[in-house]
Protein backbone atom coordinates (compact mmCIF):
# COMPACT_ATOMS: atom_id res chain seq x y z
CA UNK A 1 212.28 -29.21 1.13
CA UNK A 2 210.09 -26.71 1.27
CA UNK A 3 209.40 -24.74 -1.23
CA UNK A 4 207.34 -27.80 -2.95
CA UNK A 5 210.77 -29.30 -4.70
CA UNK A 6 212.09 -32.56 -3.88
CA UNK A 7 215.01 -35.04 -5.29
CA UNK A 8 214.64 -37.82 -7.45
CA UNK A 9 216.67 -40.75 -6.99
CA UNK A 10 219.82 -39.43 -9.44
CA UNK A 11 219.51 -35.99 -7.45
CA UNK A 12 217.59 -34.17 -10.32
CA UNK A 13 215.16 -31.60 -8.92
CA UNK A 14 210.96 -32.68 -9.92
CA UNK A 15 209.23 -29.29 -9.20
CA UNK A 16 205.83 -30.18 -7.82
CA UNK A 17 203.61 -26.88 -8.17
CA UNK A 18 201.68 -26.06 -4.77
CA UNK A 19 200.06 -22.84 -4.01
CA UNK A 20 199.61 -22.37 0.25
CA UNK A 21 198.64 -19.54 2.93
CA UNK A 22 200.44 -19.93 6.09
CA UNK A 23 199.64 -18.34 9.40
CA UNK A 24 201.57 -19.54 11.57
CA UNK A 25 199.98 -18.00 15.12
CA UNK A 26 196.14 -19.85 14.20
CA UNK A 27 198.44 -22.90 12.72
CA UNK A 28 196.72 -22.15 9.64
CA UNK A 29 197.56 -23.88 6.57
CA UNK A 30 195.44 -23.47 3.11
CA UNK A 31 197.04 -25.05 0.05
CA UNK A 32 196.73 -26.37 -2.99
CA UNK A 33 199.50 -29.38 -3.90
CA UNK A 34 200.03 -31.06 -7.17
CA UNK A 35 201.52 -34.67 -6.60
CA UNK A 36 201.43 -37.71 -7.69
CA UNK A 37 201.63 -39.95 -4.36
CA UNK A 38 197.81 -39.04 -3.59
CA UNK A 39 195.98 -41.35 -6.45
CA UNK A 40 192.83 -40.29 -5.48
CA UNK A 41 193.32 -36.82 -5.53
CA UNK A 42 195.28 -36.68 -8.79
CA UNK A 43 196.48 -34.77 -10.85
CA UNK A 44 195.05 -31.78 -7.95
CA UNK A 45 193.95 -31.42 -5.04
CA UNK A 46 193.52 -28.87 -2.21
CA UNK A 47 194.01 -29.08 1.38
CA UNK A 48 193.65 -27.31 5.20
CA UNK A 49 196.60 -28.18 7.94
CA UNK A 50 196.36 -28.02 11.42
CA UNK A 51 200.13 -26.74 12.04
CA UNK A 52 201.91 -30.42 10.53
CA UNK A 53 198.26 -32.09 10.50
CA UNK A 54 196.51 -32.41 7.59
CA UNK A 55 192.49 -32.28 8.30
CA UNK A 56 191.28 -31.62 5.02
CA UNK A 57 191.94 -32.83 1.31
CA UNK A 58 190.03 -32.70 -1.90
CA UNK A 59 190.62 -33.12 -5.03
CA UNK A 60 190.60 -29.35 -6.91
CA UNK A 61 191.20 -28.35 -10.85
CA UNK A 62 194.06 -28.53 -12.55
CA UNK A 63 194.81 -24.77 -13.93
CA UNK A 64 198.05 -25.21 -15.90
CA UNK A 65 201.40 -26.55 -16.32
CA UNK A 66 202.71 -22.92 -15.72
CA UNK A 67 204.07 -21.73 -12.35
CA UNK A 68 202.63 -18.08 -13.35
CA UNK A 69 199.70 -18.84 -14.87
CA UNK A 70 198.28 -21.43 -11.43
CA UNK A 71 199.86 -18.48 -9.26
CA UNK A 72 197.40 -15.99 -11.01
CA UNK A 73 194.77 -17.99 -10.49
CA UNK A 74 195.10 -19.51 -7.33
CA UNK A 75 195.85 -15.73 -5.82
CA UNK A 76 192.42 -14.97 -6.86
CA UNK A 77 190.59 -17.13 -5.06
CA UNK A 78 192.87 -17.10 -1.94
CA UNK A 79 190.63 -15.17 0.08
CA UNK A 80 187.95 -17.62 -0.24
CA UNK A 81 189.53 -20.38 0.20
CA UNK A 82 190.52 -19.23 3.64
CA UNK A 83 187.75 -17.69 4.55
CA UNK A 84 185.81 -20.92 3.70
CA UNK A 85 188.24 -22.60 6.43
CA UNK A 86 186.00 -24.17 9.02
CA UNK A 87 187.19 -23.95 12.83
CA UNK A 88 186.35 -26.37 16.00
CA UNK A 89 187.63 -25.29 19.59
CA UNK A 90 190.14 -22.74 17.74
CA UNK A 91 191.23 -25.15 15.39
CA UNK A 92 190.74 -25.47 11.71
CA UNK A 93 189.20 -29.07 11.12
CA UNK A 94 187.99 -28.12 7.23
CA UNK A 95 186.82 -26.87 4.80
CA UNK A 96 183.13 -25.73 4.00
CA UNK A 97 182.83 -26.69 0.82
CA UNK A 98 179.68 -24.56 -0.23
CA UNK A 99 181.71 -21.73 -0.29
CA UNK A 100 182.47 -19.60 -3.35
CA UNK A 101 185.75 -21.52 -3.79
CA UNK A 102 187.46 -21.92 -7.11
CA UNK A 103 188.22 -25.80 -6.86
């Protein structure tokens, strides 16, 4: 699904909060995912896509267990974040992490 839902095995819905910028036309993808299937990136982490390939992950704060609250505060630093994105032969390939980005 995509709108950062899936199914659990008895077809309840888990609701796995994720914040993202898509553009589409530079195959752009800046987002910040919480799930549990990345151990080492728990409970957080952010990450740049290369249309369906990811080519950057790190772990990143957690903000809240609110939808509104991470949404306020993950808008804020938006523009950083992909600003901060790092391109190679018109491709993103990371993220500079020196920039002023809220983790």
């Amino acid at each position: 699904m995509t709108n950062g839902s899936s199914l659990n095995e008895v077809g309840h819905f888990l609701i796995k909060p994720w914040f993202n910028w898509n553009e589409p036309e530079r195959r752009l993808l800046v987002e910040w995912q919480q799930y549990s299937t990345y151990e080492d990136l728990e409970p957080v982490h952010r990450q740049v896509n290369d249309g369906e390939t990811t080519v950057y992950q790190q772990r990143a704060q957690f903000i809240d267990a609110r939808p509104l609250a991470v949404v306020e505060q993950r808008r804020s630093s938006l523009y950083d974040a992909v600003v901060a994105v790092k391109w190679g032969q018109g491709r993103p390939v990371r993220l500079d992490t020196s920039a002023a980005v809220v983790a």
